[in-house]
C-alpha atoms as a PDB file:
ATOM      1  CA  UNK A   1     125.407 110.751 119.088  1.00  0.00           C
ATOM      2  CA  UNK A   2     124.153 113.956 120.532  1.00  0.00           C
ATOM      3  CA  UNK A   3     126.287 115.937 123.448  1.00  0.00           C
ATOM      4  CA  UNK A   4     123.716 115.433 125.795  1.00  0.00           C
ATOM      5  CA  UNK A   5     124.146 111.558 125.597  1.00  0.00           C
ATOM      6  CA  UNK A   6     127.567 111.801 125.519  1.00  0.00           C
ATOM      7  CA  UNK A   7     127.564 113.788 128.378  1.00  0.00           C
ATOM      8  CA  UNK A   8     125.593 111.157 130.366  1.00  0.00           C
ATOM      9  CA  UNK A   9     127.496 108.722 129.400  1.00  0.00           C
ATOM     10  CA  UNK A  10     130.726 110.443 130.340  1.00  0.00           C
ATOM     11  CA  UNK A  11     129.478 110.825 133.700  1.00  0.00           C
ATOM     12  CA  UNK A  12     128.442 107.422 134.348  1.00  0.00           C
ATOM     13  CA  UNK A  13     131.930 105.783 133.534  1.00  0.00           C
ATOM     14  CA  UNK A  14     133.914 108.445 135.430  1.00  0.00           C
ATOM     15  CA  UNK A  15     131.121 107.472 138.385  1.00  0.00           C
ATOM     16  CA  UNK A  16     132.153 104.241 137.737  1.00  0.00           C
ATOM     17  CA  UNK A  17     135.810 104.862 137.467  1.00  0.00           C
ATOM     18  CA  UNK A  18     135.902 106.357 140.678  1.00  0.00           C
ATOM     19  CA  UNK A  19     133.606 103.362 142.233  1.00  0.00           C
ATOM     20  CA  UNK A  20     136.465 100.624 140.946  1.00  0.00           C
ATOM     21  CA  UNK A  21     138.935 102.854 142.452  1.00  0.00           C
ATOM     22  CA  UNK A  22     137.843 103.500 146.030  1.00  0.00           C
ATOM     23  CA  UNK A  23     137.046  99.032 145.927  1.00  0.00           C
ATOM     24  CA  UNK A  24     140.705  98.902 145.251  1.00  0.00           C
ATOM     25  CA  UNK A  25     141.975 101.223 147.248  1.00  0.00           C
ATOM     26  CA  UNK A  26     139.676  99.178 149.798  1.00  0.00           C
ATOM     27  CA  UNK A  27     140.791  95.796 148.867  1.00  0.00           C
ATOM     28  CA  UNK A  28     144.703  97.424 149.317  1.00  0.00           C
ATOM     29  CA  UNK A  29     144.005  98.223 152.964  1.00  0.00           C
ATOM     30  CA  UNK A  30     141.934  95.044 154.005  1.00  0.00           C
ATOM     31  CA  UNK A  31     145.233  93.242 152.528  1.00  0.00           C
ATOM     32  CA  UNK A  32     147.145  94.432 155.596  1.00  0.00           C
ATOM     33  CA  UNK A  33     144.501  93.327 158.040  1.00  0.00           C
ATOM     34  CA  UNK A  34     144.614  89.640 156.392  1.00  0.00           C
ATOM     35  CA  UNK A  35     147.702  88.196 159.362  1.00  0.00           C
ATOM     36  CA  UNK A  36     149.892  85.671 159.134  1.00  0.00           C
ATOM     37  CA  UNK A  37     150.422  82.799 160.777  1.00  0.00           C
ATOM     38  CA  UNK A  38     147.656  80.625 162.687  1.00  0.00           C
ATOM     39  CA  UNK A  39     146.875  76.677 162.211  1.00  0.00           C
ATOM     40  CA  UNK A  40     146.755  74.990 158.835  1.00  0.00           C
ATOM     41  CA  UNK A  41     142.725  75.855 158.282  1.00  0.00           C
ATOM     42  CA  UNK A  42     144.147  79.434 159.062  1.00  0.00           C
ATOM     43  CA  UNK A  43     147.319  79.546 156.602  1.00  0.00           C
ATOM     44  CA  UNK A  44     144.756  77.718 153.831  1.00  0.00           C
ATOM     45  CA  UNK A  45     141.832  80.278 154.568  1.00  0.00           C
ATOM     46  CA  UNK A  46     144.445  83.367 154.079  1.00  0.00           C
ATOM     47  CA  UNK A  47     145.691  81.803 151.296  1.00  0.00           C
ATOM     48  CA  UNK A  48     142.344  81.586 149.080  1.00  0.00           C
ATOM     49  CA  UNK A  49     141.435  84.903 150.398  1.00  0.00           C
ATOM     50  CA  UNK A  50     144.954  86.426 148.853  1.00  0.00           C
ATOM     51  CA  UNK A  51     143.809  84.539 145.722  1.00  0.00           C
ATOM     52  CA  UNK A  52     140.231  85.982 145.484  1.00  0.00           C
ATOM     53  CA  UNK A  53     141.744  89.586 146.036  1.00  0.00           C
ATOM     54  CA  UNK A  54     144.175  89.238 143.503  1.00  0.00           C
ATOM     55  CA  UNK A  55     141.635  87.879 140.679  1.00  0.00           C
ATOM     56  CA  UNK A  56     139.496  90.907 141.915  1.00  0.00           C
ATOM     57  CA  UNK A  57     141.668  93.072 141.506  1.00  0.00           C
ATOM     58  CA  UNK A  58     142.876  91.978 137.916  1.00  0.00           C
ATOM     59  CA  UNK A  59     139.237  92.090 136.741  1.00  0.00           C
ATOM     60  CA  UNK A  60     138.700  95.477 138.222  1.00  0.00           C
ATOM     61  CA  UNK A  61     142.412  96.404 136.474  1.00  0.00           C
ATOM     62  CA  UNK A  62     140.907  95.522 132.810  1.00  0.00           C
ATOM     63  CA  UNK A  63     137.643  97.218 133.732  1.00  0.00           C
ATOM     64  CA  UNK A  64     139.406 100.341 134.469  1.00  0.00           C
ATOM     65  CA  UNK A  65     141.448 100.303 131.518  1.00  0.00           C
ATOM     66  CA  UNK A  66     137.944  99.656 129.753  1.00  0.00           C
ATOM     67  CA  UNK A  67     136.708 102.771 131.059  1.00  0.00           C
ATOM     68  CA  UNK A  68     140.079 104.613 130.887  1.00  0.00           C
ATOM     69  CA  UNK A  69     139.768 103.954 126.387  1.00  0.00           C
ATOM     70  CA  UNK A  70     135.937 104.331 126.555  1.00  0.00           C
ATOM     71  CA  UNK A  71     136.502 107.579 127.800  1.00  0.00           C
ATOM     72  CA  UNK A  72     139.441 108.472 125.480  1.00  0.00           C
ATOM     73  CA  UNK A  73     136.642 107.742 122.788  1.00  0.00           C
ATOM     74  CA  UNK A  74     134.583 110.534 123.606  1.00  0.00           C
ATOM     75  CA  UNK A  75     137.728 112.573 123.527  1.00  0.00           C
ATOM     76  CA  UNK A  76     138.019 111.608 120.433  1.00  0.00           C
ATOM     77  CA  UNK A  77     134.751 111.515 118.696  1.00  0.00           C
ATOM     78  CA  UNK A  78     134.741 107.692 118.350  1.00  0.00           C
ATOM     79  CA  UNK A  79     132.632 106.530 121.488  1.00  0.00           C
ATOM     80  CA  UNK A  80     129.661 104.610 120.138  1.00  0.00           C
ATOM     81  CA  UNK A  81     131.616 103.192 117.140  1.00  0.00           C
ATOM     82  CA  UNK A  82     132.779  98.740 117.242  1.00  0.00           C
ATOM     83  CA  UNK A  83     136.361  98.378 117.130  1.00  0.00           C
ATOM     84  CA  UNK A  84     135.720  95.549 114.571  1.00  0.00           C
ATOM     85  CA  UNK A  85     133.877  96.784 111.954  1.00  0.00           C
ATOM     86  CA  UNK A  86     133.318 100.248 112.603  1.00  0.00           C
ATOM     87  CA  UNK A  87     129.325 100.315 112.847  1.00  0.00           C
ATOM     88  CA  UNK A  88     127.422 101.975 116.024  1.00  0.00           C
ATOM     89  CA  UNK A  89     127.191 100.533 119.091  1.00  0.00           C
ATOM     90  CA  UNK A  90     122.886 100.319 120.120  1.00  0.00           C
ATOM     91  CA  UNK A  91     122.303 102.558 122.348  1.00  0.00           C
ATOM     92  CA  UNK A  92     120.929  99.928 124.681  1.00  0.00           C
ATOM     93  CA  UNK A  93     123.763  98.276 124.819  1.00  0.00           C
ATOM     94  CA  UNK A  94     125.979 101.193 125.420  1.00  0.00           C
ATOM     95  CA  UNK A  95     123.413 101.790 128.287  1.00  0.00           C
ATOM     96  CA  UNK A  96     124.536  98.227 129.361  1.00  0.00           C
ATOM     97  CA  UNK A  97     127.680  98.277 129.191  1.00  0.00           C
ATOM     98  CA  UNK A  98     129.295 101.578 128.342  1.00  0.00           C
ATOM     99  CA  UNK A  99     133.253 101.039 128.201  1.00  0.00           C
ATOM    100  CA  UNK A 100     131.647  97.858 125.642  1.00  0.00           C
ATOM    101  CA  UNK A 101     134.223  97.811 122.261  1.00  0.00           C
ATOM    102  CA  UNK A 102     131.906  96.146 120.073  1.00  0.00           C
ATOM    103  CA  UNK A 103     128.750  95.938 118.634  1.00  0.00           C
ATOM    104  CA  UNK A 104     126.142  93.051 119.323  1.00  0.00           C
ATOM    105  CA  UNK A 105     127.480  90.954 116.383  1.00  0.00           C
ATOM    106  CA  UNK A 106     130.887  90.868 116.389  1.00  0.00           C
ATOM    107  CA  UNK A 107     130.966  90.315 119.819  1.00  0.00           C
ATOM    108  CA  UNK A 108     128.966  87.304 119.510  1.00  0.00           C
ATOM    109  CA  UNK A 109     131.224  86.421 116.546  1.00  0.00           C
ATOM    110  CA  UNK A 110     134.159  87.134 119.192  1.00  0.00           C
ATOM    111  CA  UNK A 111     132.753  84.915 121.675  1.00  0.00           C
ATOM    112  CA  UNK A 112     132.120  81.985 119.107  1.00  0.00           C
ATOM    113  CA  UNK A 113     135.667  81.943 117.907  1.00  0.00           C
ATOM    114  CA  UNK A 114     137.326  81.923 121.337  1.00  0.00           C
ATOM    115  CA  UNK A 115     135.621  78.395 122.249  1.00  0.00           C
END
């Protein structure tokens, strides 16, 4: 892979770093605003909110770490490469999905074999 690509692919994960940080950083504060107390509907509504954030949050969590090893990879000289078998990531789906591990295949073969 060429620096130029690299390079634009380095700057659209950091972008996107920095995007699932300021939602979190968000979500943190609107946490405090959620009060306490109230009726049952209240207490129940709070509740599932709480739940929702949390989930969020996890998802963004792995995301970031995602990005965090993606770019470690072009560190490294590895970006572009599956973590299963070693063969180049398309570019298209790198476009995709750029903190993606794995080629088309073995993530399909992934995906088969957790169901």
């Amino acid at each position: 892979m060429n620096k130029k690509l690299l390079a634009k692919f380095k700057k659209t994960l950091t972008q996107k770093k920095a995007s699932i940080t300021n939602k979190v950083n968000s979500r943190k504060l609107n946490e405090h605003e959620l009060e306490t107390g109230g009726d049952e509907i209240d207490t129940a509504t709070q509740s599932t909110e709480r739940e929702m954030q949390f989930e969020l949050g996890g998802m963004d969590t792995r995301m970031k770490q995602d990005i965090d090893n993606a770019l470690a990879k072009i560190e490294k000289g590895t970006f572009g490469k599956c973590e299963c078998c070693g063969e180049d990531i398309s570019q298209a789906r790198l476009e995709a999905l750029p903190w993606g591990r794995y080629c088309k295949n073995c993530q399909e073969e992934a995906e088969k074999n957790s169901k």
